[in-house]
C-alpha atoms as a PDB file:
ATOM      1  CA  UNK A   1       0.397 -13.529  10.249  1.00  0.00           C
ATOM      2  CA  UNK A   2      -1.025 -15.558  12.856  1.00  0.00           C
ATOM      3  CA  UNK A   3       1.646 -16.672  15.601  1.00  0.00           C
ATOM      4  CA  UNK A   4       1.290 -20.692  17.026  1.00  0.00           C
ATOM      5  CA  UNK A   5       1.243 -20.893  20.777  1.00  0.00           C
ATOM      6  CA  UNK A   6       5.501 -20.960  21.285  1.00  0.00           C
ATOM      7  CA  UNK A   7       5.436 -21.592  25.082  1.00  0.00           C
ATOM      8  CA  UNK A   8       8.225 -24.266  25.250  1.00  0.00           C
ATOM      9  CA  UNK A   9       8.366 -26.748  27.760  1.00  0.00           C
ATOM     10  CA  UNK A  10      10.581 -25.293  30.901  1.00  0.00           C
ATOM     11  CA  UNK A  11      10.373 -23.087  33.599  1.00  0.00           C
ATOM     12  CA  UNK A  12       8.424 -19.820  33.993  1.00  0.00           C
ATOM     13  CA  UNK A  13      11.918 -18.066  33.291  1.00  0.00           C
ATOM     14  CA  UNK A  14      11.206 -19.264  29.849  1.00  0.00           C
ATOM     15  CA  UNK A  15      12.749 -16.271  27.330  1.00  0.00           C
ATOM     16  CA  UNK A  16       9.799 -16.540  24.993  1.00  0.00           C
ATOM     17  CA  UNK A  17       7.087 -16.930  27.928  1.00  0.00           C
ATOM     18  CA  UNK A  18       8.776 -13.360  29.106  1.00  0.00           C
ATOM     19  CA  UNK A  19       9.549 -11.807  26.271  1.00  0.00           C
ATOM     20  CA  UNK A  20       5.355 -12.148  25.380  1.00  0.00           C
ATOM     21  CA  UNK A  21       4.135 -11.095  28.664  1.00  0.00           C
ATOM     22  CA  UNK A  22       7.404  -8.012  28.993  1.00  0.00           C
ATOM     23  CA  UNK A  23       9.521  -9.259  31.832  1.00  0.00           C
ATOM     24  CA  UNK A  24      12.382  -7.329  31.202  1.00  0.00           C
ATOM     25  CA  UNK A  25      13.991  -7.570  34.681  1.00  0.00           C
ATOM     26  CA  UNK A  26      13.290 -11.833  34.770  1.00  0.00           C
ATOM     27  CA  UNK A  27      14.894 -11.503  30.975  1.00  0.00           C
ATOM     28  CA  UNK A  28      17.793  -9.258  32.397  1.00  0.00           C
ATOM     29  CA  UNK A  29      18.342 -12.136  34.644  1.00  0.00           C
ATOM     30  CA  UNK A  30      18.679 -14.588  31.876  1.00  0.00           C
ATOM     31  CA  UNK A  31      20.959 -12.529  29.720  1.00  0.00           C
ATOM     32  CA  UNK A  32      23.092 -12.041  32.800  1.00  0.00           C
ATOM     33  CA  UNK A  33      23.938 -15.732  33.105  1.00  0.00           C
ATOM     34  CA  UNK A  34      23.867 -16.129  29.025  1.00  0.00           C
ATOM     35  CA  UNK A  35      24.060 -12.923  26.707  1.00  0.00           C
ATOM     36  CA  UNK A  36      22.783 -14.432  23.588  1.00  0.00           C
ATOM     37  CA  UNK A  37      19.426 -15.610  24.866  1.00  0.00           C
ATOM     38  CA  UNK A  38      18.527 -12.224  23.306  1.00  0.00           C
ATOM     39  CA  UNK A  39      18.603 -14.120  19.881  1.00  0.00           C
ATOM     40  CA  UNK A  40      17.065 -17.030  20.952  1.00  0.00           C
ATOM     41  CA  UNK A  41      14.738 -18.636  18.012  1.00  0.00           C
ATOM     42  CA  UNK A  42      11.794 -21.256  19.303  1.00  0.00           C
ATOM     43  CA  UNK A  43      10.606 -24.337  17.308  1.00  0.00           C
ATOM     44  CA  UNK A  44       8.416 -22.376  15.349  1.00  0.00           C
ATOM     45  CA  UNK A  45      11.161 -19.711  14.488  1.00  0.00           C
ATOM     46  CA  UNK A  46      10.044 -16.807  16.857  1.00  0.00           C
ATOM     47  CA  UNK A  47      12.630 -14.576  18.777  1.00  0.00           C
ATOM     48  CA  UNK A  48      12.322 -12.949  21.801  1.00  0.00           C
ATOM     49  CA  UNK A  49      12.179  -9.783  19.928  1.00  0.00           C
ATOM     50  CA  UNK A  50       9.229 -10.599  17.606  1.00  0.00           C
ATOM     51  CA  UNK A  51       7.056 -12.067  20.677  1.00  0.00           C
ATOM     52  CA  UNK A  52       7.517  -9.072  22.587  1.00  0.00           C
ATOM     53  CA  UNK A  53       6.551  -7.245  19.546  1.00  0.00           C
ATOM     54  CA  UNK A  54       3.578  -8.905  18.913  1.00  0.00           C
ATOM     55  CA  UNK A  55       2.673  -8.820  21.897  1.00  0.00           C
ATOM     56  CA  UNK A  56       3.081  -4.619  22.252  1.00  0.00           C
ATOM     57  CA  UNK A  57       5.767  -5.217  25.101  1.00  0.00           C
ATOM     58  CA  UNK A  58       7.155  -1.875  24.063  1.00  0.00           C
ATOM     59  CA  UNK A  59       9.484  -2.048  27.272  1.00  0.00           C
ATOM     60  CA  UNK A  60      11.064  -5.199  26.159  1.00  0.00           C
ATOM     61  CA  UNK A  61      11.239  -4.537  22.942  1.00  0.00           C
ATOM     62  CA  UNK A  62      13.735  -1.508  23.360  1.00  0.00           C
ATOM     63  CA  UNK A  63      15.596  -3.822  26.409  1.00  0.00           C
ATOM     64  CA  UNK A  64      16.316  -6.778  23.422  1.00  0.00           C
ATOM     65  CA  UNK A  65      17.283  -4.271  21.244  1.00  0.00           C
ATOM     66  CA  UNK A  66      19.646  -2.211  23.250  1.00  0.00           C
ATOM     67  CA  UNK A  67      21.160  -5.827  24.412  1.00  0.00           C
ATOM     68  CA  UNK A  68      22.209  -7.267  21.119  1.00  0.00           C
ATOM     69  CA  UNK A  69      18.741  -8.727  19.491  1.00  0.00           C
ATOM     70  CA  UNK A  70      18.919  -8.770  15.584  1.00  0.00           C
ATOM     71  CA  UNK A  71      16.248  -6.215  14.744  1.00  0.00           C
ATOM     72  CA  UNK A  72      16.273  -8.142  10.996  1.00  0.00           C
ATOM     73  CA  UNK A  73      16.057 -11.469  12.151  1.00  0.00           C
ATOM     74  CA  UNK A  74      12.657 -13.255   9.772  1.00  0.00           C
ATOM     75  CA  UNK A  75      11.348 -16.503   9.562  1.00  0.00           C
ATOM     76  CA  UNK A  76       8.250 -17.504   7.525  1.00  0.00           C
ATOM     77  CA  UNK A  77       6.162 -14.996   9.003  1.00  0.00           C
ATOM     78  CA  UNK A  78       8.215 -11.978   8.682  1.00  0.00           C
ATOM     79  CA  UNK A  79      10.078  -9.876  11.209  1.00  0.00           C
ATOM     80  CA  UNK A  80       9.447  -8.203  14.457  1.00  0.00           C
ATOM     81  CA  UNK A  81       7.833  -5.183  12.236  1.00  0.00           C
ATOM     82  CA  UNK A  82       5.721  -7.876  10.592  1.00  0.00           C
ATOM     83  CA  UNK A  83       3.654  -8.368  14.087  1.00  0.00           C
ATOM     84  CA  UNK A  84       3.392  -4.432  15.179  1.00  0.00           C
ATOM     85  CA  UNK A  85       2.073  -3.882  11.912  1.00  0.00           C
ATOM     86  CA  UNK A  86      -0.158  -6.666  11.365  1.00  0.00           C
ATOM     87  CA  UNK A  87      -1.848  -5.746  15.237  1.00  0.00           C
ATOM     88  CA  UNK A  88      -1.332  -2.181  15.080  1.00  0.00           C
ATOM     89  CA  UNK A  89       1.184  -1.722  17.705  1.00  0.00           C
ATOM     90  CA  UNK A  90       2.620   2.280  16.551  1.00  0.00           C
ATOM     91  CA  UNK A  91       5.119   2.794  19.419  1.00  0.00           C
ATOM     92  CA  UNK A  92       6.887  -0.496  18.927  1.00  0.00           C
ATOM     93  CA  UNK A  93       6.496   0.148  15.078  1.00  0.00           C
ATOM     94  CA  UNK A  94       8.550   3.188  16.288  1.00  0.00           C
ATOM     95  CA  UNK A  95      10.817   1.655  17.795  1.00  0.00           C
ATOM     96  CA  UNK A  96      11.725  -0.880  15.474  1.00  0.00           C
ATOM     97  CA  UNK A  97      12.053   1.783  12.564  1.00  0.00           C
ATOM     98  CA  UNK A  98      14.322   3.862  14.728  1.00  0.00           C
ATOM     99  CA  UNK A  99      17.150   1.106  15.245  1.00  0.00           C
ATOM    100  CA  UNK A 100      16.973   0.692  11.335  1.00  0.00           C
ATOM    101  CA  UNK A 101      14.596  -2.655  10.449  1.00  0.00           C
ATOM    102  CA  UNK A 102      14.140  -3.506   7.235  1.00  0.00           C
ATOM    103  CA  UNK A 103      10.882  -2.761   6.193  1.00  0.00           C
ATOM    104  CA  UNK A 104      10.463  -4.080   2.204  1.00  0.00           C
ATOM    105  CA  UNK A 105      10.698  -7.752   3.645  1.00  0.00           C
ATOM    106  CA  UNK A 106       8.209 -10.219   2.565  1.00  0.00           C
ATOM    107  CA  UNK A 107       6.747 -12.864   4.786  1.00  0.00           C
ATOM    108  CA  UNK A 108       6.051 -16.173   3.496  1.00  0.00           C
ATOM    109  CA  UNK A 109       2.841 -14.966   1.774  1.00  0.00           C
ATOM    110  CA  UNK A 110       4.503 -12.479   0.370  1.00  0.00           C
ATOM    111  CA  UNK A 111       2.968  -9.580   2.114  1.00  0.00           C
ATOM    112  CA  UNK A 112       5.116  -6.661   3.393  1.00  0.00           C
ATOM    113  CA  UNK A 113       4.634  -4.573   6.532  1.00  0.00           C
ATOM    114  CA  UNK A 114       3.344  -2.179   4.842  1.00  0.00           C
ATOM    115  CA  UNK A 115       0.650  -4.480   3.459  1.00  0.00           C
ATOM    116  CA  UNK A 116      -0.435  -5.643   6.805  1.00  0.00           C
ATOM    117  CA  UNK A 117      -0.790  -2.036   8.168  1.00  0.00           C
ATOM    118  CA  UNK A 118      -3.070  -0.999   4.694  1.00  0.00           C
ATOM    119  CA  UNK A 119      -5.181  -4.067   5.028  1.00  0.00           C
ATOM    120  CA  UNK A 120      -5.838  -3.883   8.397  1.00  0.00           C
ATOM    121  CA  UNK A 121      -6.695   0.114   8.621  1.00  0.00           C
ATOM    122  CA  UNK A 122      -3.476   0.499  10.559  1.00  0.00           C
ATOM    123  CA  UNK A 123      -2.572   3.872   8.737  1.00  0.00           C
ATOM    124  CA  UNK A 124      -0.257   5.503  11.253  1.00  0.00           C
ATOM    125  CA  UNK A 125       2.084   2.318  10.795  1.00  0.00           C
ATOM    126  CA  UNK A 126       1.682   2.480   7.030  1.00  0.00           C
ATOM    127  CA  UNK A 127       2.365   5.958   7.059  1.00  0.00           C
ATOM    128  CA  UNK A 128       5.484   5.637   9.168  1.00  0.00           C
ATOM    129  CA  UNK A 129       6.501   2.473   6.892  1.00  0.00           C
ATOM    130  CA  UNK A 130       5.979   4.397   3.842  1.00  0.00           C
ATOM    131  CA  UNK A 131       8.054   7.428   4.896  1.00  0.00           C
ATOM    132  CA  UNK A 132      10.653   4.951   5.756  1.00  0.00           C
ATOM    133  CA  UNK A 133      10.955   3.921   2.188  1.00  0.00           C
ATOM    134  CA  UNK A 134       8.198   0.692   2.163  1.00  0.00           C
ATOM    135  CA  UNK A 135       7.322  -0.103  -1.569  1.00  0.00           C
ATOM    136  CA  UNK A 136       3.320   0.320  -2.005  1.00  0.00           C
ATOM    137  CA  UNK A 137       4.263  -1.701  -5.493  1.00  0.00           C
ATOM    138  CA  UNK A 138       5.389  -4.596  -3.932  1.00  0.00           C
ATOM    139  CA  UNK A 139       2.812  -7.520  -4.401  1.00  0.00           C
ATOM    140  CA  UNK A 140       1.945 -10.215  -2.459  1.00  0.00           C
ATOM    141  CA  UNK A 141       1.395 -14.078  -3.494  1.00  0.00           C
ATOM    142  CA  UNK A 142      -2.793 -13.088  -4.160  1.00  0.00           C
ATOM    143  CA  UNK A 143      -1.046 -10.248  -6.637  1.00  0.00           C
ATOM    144  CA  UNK A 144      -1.460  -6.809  -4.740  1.00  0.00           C
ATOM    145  CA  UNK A 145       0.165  -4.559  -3.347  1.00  0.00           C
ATOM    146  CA  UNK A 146      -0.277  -1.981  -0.900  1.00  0.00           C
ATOM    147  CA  UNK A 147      -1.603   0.474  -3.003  1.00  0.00           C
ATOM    148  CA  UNK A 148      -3.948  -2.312  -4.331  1.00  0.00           C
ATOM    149  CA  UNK A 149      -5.474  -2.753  -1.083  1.00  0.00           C
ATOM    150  CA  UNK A 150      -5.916   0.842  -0.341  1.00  0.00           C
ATOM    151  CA  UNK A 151      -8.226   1.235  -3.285  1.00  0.00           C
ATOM    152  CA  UNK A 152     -10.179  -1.028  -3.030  1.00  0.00           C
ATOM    153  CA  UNK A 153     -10.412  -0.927   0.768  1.00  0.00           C
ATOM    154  CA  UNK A 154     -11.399   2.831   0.003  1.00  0.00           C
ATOM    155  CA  UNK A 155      -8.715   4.005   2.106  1.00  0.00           C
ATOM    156  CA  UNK A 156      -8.423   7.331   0.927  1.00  0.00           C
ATOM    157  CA  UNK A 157      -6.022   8.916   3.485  1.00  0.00           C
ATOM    158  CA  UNK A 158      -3.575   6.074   2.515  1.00  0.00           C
ATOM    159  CA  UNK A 159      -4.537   6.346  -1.305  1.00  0.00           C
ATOM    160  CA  UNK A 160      -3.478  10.326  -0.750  1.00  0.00           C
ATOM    161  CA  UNK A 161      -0.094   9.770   0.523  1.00  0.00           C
ATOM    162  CA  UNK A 162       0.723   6.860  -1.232  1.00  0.00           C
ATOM    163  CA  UNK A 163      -0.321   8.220  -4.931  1.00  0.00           C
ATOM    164  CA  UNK A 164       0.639  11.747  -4.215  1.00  0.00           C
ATOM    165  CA  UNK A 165       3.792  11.182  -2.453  1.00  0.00           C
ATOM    166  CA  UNK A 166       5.142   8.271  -4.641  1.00  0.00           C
ATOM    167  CA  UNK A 167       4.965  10.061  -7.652  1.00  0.00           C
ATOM    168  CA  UNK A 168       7.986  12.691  -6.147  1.00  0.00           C
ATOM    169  CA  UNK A 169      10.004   9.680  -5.317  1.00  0.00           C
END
């Protein structure tokens, strides 16, 4: 889950160059003179929505949102949900689950959200993911799974909710 430098050749009104760094009011402008710039995809597949994601542009994340963005949109690296997980980002994690993301889509590697927030100790994320109905049995292209990675990462908080909660489901 490691994003390639997507600044494109342009101006600084560039939607992706804003989106990243959260200039809502310079990407107000740009939807003004053409609405679907919200949905904009980048030569290496990005959106405005999962830049400002990744970049915890919590702001601008809500703006693309409210203004049309596809909050399901992937490409090989996932989703927008893909990036707050994978950095750690709750409140755009938050915000994402709220307007209804899909959150049992794999990336290219085959690791979930949920994955991502296990792995990398993000356990407020992989709780919220997990009460949203993330699958700790899905597994990735290595072979594990959420669950997997919380046992043998030790992550006993995680291994609590996930063993204790999934068995009621």
């Amino acid at each position: 889950m490691l994003f390639r430098s997507s600044a494109q050749e342009g101006t600084d009104e560039d939607i992706f160059q804003l989106a990243r760094i959260g200039d809502t009011i310079a990407i107000e402008h740009l939807r003004s003179i053409d609405p679907d710039t919200v949905n904009a995809v980048n030569k290496y597949g990005h959106t405005p929505l999962i830049l400002a994601s990744y970049h915890d542009q919590k702001e601008t994340v809500a703006y693309l949102i409210r203004n049309g963005a596809n909050v399901n949109y992937t490409f090989m690296q996932g989703s927008a949900i893909h990036g707050a997980a994978f950095k750690g980002y709750t409140d755009v994690a938050r915000i994402l689950l709220s307007k209804g993301i899909k959150v049992n889509v794999p990336d290219n590697n085959g690791s979930t959200p949920l994955i991502y927030a296990t792995l990398f100790g993000h356990n407020e994320i992989a709780k919220l993911l997990f009460t949203e109905g993330a699958d700790v049995h899905m597994k990735d292209k290595s072979g594990s799974s959420a669950l997997d990675y919380a046992r043998s990462l030790e992550n006993e908080e995680l291994l609590r909710i996930f063993e204790i909660k999934n068995n009621k489901r």
